[in-house]
PDB file of N, CA and C in Angstrom:
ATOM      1  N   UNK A   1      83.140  95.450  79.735  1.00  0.00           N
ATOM      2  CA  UNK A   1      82.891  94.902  81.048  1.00  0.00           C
ATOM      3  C   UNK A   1      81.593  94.090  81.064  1.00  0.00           C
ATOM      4  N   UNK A   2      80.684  94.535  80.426  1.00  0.00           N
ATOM      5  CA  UNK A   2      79.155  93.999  80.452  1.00  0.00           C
ATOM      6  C   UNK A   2      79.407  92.559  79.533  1.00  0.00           C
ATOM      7  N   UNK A   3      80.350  92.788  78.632  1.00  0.00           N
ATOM      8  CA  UNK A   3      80.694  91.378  77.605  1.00  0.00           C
ATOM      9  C   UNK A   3      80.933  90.541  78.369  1.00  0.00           C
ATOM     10  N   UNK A   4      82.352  90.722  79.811  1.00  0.00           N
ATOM     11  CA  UNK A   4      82.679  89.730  80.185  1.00  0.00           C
ATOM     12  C   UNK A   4      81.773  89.361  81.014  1.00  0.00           C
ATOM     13  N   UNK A   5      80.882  89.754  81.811  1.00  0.00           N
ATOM     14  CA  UNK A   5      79.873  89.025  82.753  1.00  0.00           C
ATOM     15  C   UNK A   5      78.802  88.452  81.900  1.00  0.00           C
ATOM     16  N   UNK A   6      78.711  88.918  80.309  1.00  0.00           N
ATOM     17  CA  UNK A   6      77.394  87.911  79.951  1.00  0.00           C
ATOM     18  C   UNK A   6      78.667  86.575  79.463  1.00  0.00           C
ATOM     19  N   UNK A   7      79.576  86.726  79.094  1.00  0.00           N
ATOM     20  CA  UNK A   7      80.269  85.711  78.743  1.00  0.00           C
ATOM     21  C   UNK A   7      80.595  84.809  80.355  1.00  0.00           C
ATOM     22  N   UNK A   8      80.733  85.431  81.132  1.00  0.00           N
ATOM     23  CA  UNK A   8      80.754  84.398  82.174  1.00  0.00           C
ATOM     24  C   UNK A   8      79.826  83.350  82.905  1.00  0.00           C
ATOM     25  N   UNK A   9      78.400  84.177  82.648  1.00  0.00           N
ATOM     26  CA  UNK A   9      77.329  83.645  82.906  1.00  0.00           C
ATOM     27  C   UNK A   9      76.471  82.553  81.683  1.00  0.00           C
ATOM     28  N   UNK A  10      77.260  82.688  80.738  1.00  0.00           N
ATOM     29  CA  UNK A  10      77.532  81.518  79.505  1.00  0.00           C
ATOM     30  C   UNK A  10      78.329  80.670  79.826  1.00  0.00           C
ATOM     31  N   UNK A  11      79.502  80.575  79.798  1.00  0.00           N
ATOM     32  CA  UNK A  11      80.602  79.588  80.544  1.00  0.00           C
ATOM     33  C   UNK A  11      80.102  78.635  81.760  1.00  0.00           C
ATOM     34  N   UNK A  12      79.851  80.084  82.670  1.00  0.00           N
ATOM     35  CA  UNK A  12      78.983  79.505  84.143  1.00  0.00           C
ATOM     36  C   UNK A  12      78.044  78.110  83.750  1.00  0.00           C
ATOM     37  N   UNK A  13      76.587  78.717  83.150  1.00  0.00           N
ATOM     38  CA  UNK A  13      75.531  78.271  82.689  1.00  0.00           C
ATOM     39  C   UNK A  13      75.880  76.955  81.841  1.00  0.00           C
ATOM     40  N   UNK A  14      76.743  76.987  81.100  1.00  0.00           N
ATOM     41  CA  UNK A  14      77.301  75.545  80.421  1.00  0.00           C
ATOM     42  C   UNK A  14      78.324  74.531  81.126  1.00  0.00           C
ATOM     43  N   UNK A  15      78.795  75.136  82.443  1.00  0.00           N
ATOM     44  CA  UNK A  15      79.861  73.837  82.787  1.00  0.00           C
ATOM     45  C   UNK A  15      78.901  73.659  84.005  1.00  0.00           C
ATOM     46  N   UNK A  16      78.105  74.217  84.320  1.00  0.00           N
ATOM     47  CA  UNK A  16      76.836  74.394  85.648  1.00  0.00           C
ATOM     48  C   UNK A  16      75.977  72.700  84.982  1.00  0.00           C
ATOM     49  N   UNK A  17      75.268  72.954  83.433  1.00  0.00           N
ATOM     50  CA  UNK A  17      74.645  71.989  82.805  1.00  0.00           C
ATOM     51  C   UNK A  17      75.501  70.772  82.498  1.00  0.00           C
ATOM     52  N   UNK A  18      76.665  70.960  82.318  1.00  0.00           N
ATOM     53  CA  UNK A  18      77.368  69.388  82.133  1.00  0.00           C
ATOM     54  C   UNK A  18      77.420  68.850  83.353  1.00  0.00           C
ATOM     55  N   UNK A  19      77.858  69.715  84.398  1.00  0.00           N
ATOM     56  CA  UNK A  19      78.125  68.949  85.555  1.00  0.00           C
ATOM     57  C   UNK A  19      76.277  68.277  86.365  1.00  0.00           C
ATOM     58  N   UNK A  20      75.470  68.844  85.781  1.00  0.00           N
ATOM     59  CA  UNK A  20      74.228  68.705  86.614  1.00  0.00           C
ATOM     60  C   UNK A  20      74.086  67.169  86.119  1.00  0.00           C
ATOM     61  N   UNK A  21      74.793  67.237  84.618  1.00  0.00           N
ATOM     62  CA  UNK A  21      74.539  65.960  83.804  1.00  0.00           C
ATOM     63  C   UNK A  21      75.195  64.453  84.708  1.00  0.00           C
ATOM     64  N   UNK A  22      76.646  65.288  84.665  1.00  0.00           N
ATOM     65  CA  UNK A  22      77.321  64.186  85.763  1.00  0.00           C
ATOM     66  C   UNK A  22      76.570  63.798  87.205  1.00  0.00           C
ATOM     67  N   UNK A  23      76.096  64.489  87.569  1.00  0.00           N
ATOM     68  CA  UNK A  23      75.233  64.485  88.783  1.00  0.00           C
ATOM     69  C   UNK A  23      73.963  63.593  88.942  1.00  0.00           C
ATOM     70  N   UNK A  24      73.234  63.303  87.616  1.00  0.00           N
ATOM     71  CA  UNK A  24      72.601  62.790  87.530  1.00  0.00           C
ATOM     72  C   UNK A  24      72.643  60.795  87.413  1.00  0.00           C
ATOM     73  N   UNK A  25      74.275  61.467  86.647  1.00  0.00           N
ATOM     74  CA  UNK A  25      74.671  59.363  86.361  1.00  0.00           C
ATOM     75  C   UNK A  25      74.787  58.886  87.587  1.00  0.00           C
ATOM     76  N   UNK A  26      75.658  59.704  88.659  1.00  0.00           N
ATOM     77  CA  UNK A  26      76.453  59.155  90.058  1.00  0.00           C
ATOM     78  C   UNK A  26      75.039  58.843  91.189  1.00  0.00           C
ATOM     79  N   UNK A  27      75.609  57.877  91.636  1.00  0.00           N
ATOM     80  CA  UNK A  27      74.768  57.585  93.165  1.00  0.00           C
ATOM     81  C   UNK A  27      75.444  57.473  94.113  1.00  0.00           C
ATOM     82  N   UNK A  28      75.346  57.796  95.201  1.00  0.00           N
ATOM     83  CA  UNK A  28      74.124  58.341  95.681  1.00  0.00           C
ATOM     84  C   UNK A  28      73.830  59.706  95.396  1.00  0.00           C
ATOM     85  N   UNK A  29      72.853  60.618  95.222  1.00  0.00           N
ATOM     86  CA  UNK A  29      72.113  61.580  95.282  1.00  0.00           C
ATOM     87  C   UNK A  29      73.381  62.716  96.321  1.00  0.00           C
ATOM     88  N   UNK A  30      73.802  62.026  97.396  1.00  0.00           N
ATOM     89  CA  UNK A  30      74.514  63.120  97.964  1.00  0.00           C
ATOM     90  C   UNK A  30      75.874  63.077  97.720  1.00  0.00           C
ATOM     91  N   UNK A  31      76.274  62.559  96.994  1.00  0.00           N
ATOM     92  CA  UNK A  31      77.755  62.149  96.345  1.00  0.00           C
ATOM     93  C   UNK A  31      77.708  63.306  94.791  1.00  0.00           C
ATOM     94  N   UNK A  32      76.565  62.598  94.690  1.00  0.00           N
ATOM     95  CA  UNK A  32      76.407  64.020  93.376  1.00  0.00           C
ATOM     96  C   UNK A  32      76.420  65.304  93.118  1.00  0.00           C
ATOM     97  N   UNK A  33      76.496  66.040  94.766  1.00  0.00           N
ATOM     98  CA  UNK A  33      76.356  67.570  94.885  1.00  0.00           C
ATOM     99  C   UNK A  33      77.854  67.556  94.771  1.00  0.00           C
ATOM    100  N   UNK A  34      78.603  66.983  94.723  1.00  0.00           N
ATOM    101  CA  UNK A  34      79.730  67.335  94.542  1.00  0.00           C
ATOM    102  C   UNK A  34      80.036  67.758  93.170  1.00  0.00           C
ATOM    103  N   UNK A  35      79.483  67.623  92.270  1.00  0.00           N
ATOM    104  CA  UNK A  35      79.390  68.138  90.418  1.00  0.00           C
ATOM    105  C   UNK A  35      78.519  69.230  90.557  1.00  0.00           C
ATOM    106  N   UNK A  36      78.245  69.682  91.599  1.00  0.00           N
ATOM    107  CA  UNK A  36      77.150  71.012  91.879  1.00  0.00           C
ATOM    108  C   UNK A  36      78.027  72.694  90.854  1.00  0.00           C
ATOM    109  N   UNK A  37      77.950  73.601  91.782  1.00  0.00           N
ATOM    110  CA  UNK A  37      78.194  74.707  91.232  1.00  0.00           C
ATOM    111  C   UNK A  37      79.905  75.043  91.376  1.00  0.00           C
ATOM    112  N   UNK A  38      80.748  74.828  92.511  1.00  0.00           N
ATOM    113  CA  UNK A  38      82.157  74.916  92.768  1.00  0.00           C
ATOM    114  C   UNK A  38      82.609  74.229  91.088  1.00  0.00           C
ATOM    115  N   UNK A  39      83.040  73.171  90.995  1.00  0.00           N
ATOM    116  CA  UNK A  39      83.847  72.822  89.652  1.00  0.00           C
ATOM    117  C   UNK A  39      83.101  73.617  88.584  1.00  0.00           C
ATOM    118  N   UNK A  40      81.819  74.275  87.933  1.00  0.00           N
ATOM    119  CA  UNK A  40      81.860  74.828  86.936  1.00  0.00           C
ATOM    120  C   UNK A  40      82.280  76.475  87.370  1.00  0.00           C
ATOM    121  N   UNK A  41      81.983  76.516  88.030  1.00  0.00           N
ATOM    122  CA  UNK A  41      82.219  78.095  88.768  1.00  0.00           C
ATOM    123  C   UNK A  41      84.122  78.357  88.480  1.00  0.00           C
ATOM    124  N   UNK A  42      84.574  77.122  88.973  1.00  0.00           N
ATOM    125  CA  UNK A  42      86.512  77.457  88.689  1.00  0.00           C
ATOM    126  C   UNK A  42      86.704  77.210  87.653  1.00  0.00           C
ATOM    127  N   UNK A  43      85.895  76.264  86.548  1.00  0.00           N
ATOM    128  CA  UNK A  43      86.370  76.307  85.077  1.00  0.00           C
ATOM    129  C   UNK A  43      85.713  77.345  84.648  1.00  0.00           C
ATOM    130  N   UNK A  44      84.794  78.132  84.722  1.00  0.00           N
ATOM    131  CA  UNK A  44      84.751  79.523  83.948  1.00  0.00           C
ATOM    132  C   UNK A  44      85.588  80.648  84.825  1.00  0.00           C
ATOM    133  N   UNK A  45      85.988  80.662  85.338  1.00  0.00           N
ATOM    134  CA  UNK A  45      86.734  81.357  86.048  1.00  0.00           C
ATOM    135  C   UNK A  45      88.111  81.524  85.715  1.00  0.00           C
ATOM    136  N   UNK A  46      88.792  80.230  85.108  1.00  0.00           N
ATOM    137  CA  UNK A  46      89.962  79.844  84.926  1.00  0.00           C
ATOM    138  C   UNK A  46      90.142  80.578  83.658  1.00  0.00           C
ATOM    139  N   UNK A  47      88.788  79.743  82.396  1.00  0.00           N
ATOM    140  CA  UNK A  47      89.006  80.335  81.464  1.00  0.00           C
ATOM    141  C   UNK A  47      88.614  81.601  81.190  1.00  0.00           C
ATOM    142  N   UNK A  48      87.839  82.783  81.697  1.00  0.00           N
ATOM    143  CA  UNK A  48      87.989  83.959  81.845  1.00  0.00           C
ATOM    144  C   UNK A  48      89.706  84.671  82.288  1.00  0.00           C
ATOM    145  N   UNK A  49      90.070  83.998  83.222  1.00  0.00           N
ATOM    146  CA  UNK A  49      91.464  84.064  83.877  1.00  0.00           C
ATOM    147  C   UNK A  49      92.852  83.981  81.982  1.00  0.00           C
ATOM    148  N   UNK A  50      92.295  82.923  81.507  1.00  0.00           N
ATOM    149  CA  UNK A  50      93.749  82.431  80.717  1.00  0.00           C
ATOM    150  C   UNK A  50      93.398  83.513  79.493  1.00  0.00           C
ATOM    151  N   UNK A  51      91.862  83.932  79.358  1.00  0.00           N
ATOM    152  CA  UNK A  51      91.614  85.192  78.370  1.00  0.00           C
ATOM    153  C   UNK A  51      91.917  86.559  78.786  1.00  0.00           C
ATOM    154  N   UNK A  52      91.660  86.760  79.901  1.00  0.00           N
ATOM    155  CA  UNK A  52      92.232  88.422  80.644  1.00  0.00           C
ATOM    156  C   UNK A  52      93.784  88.526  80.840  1.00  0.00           C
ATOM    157  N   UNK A  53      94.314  87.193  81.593  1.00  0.00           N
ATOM    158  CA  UNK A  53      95.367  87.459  82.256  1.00  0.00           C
ATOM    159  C   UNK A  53      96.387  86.466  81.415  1.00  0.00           C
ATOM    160  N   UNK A  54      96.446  85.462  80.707  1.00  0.00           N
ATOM    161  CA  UNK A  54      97.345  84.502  79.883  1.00  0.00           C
ATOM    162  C   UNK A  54      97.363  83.360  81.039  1.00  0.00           C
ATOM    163  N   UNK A  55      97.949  82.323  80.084  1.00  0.00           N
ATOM    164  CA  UNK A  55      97.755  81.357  80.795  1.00  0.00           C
ATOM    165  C   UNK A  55      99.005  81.085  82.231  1.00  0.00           C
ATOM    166  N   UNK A  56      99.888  81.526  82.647  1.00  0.00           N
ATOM    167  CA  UNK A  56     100.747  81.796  83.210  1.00  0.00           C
ATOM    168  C   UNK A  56     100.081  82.068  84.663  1.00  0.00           C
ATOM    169  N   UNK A  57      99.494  83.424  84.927  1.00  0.00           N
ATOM    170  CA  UNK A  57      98.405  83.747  85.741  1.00  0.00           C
ATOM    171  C   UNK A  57      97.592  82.472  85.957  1.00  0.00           C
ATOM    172  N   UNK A  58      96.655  81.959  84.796  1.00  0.00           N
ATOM    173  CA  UNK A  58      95.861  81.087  85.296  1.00  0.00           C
ATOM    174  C   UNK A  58      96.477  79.481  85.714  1.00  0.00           C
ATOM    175  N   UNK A  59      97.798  79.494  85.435  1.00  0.00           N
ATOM    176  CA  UNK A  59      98.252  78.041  86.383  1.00  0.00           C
ATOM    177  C   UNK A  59      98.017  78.671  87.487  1.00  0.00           C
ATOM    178  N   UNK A  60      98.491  79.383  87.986  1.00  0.00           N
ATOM    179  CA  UNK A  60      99.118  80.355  89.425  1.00  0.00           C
ATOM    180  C   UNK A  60      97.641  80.296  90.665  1.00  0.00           C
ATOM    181  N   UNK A  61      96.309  80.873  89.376  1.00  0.00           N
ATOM    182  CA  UNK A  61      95.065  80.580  90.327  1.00  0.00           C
ATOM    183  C   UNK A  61      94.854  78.549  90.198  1.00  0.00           C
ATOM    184  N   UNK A  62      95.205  78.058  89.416  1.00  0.00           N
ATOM    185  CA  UNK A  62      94.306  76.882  89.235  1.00  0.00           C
ATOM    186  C   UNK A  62      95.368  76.255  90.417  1.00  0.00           C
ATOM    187  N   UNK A  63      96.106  76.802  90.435  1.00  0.00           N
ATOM    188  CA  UNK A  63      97.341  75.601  91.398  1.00  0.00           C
ATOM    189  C   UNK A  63      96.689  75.767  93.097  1.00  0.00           C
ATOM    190  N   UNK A  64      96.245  77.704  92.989  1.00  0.00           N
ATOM    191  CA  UNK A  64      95.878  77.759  94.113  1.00  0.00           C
ATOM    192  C   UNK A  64      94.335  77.105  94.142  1.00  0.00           C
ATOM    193  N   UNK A  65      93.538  76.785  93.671  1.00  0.00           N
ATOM    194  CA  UNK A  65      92.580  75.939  93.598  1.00  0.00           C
ATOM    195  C   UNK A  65      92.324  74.556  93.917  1.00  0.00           C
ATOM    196  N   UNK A  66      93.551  74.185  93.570  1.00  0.00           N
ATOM    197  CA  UNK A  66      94.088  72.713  93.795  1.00  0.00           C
ATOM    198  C   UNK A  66      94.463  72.779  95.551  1.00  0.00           C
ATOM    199  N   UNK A  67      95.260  73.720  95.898  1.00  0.00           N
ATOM    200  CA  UNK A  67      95.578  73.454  97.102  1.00  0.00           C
ATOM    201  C   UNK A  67      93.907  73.925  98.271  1.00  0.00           C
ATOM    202  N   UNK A  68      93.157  74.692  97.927  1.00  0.00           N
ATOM    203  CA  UNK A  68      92.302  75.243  98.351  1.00  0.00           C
ATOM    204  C   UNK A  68      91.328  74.088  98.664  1.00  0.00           C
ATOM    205  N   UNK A  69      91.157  73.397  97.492  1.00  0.00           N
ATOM    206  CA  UNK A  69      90.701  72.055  97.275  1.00  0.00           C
ATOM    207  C   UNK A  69      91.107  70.797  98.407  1.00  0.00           C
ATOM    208  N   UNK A  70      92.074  70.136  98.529  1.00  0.00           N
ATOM    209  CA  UNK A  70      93.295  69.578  99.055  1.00  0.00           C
ATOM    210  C   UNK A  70      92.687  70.068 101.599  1.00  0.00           C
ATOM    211  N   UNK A  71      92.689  71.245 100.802  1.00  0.00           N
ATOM    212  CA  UNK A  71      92.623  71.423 102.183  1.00  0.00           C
ATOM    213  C   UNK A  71      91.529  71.730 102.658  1.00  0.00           C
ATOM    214  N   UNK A  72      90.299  71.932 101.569  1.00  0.00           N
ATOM    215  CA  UNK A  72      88.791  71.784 101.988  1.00  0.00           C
ATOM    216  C   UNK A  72      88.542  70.391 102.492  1.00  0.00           C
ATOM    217  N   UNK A  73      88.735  69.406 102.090  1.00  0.00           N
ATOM    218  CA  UNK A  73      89.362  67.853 101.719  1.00  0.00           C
ATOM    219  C   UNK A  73      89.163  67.364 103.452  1.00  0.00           C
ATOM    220  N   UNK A  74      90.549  68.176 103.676  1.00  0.00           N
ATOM    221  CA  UNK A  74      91.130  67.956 105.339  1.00  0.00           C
ATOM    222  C   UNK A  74      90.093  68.226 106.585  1.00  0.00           C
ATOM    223  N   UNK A  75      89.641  69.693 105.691  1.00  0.00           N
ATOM    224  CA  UNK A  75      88.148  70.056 106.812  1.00  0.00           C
ATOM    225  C   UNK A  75      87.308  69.228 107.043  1.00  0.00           C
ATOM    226  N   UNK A  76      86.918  68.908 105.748  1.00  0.00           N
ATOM    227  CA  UNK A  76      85.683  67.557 106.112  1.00  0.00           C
ATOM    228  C   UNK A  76      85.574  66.346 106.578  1.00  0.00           C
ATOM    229  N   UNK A  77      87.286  66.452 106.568  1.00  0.00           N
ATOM    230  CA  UNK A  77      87.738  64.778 107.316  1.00  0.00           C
ATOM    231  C   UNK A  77      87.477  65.095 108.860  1.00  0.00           C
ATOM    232  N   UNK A  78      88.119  66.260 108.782  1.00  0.00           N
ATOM    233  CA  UNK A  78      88.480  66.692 110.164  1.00  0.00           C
ATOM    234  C   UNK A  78      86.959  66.922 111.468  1.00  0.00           C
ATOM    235  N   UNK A  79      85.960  67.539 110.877  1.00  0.00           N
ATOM    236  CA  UNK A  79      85.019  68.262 111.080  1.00  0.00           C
ATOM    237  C   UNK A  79      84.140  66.480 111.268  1.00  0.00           C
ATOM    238  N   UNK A  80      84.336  65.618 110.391  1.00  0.00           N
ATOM    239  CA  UNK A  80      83.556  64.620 110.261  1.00  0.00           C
ATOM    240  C   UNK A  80      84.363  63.904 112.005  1.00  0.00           C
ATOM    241  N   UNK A  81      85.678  63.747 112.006  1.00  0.00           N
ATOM    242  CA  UNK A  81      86.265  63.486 113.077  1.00  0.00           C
ATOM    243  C   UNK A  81      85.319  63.656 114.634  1.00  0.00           C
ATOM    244  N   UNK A  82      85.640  65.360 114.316  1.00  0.00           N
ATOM    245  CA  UNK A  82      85.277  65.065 115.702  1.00  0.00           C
ATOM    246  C   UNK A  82      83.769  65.598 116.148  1.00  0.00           C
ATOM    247  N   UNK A  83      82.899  65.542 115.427  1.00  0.00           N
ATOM    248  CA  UNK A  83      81.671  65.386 115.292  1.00  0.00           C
ATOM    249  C   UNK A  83      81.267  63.663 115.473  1.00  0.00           C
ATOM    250  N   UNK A  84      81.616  62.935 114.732  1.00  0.00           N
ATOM    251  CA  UNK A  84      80.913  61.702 114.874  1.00  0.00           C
ATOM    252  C   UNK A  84      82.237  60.556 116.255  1.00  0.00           C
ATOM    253  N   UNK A  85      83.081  60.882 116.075  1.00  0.00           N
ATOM    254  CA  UNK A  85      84.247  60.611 116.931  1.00  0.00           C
ATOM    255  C   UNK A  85      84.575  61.175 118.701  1.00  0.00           C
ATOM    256  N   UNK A  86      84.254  62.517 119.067  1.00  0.00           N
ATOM    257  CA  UNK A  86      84.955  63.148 120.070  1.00  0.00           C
ATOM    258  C   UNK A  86      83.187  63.885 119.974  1.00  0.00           C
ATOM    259  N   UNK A  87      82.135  63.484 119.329  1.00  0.00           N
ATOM    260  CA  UNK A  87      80.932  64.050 119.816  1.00  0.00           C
ATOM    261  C   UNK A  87      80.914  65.451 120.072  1.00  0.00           C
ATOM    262  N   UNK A  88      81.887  66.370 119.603  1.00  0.00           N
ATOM    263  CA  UNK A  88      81.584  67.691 119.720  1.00  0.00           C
ATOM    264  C   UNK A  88      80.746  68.118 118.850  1.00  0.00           C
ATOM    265  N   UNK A  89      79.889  69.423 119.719  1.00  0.00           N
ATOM    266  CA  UNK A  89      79.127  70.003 119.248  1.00  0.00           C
ATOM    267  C   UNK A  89      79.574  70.269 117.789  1.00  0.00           C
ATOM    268  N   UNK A  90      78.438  70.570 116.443  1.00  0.00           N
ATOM    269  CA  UNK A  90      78.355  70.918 115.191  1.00  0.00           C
ATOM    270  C   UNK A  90      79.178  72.264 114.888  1.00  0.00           C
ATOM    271  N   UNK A  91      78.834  73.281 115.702  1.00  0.00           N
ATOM    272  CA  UNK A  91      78.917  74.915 115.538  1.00  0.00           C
ATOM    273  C   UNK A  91      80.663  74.711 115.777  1.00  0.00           C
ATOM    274  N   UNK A  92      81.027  74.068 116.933  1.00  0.00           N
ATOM    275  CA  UNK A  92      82.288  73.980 117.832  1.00  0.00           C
ATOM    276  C   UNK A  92      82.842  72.833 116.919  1.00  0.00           C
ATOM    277  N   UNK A  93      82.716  72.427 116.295  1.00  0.00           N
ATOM    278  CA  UNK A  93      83.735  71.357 115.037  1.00  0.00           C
ATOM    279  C   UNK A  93      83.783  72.078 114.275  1.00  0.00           C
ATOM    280  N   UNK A  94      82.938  73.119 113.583  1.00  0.00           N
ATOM    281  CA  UNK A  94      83.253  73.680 112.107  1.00  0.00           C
ATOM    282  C   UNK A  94      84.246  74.531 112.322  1.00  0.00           C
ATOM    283  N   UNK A  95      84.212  75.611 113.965  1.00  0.00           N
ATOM    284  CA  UNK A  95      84.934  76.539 114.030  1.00  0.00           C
ATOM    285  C   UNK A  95      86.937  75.774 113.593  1.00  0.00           C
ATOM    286  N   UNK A  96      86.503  74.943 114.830  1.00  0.00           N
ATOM    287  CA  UNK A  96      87.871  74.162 114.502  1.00  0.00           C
ATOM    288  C   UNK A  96      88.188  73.656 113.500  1.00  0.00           C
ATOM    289  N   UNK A  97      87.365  72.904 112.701  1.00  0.00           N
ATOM    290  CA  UNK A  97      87.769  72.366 111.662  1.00  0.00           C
ATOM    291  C   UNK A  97      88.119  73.440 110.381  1.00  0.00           C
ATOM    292  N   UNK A  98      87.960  74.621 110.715  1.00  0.00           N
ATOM    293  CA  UNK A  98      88.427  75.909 110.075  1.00  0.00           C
ATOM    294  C   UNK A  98      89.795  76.843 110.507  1.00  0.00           C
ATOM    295  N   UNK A  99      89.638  76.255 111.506  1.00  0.00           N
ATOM    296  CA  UNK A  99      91.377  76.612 111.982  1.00  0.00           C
ATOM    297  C   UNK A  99      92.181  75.721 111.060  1.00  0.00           C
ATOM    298  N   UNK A 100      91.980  74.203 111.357  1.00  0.00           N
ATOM    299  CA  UNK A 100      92.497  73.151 110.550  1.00  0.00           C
ATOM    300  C   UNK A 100      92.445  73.788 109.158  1.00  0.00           C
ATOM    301  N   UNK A 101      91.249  74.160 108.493  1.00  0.00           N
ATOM    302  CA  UNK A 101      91.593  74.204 106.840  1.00  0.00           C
ATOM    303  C   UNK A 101      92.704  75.269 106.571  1.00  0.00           C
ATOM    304  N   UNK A 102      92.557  76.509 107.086  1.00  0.00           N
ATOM    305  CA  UNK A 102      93.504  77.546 106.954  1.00  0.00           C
ATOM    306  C   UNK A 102      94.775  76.893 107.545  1.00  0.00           C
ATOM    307  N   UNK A 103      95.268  76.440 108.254  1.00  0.00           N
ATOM    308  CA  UNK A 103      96.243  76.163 108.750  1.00  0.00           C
ATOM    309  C   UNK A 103      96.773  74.597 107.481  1.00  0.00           C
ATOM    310  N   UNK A 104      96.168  74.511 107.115  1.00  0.00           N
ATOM    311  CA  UNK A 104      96.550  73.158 106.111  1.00  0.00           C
ATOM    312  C   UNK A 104      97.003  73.996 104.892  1.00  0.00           C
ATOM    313  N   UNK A 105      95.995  74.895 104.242  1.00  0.00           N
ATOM    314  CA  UNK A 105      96.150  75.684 103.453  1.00  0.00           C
ATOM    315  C   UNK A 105      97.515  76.457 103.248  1.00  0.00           C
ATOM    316  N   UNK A 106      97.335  77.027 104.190  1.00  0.00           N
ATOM    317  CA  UNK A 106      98.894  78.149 104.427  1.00  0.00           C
ATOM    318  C   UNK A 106     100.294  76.978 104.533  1.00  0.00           C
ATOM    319  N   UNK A 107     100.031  75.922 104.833  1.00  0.00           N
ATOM    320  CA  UNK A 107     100.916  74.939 104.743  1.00  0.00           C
ATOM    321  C   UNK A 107     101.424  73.834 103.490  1.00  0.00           C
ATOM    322  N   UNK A 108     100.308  73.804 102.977  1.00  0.00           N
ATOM    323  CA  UNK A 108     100.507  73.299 101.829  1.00  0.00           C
ATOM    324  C   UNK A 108     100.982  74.292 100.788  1.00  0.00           C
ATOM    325  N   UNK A 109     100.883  75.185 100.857  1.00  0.00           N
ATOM    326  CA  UNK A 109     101.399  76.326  99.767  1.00  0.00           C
ATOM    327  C   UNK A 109     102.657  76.799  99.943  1.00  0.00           C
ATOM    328  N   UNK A 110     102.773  77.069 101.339  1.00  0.00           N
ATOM    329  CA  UNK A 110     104.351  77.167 101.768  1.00  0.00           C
ATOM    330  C   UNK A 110     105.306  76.021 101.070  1.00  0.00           C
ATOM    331  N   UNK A 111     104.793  75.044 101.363  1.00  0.00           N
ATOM    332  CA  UNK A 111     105.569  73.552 100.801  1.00  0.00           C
ATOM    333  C   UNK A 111     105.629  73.773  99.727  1.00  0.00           C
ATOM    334  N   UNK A 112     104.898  73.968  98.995  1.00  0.00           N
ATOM    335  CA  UNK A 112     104.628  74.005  97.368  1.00  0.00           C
ATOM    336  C   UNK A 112     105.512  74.768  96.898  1.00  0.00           C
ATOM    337  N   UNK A 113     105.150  76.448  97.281  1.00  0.00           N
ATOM    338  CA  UNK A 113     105.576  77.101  96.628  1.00  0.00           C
ATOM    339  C   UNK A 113     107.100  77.397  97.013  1.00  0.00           C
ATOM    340  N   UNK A 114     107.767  77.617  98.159  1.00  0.00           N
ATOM    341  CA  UNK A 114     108.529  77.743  98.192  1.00  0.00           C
ATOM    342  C   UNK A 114     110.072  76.948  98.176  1.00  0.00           C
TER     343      UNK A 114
END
């Protein structure tokens, strides 16, 4: 057990440093947090996943990643909407724009998967 958390925090720590790398080429500065900690965090995750569980399991999480992704996507469109659009309050767009992500979520997977 102690193997796999120093091995994760290796994995972590190395797709954490490539991506900081990518972060550094891209401009603007706030375009670049997007190579932040989320994408190395799901590739060590994945590959911890395809070593514990086979790779079968880890389509199953990466697919749900993809859709998780997809519909984080929607939030920020959404949240950007009606914040700069319909001038609602910050606190009162996120709530909604979190109804929206779950509700995109549970929808896109339904589609998908079934």
């Amino acid at each position: 057990m102690i193997a796999e958390y120093i091995l994760r925090f290796v994995i972590g720590g190395v797709a954490v440093s490539i991506f900081a790398v990518l972060s550094d080429i891209f401009r603007p500065k706030s375009f670049a947090g997007l190579f932040g900690a989320a994408p190395s965090i799901a590739l060590a995750t994945l590959g911890l996943t395809v070593w514990n569980q086979g790779s079968g399991y880890a389509a199953i999480e990466g697919r749900s990643m993809i859709i998780g992704a997809l519909a984080f996507g929607f939030y920020s469109v959404v949240t950007c909407q009606l914040i700069k659009r319909l001038h609602i309050h910050s606190l009162a767009s996120t709530i909604l724009a979190g109804i929206a992500w779950f509700s995109c979520a549970f929808l896109v997977a339904w589609l998908l998967l079934s």
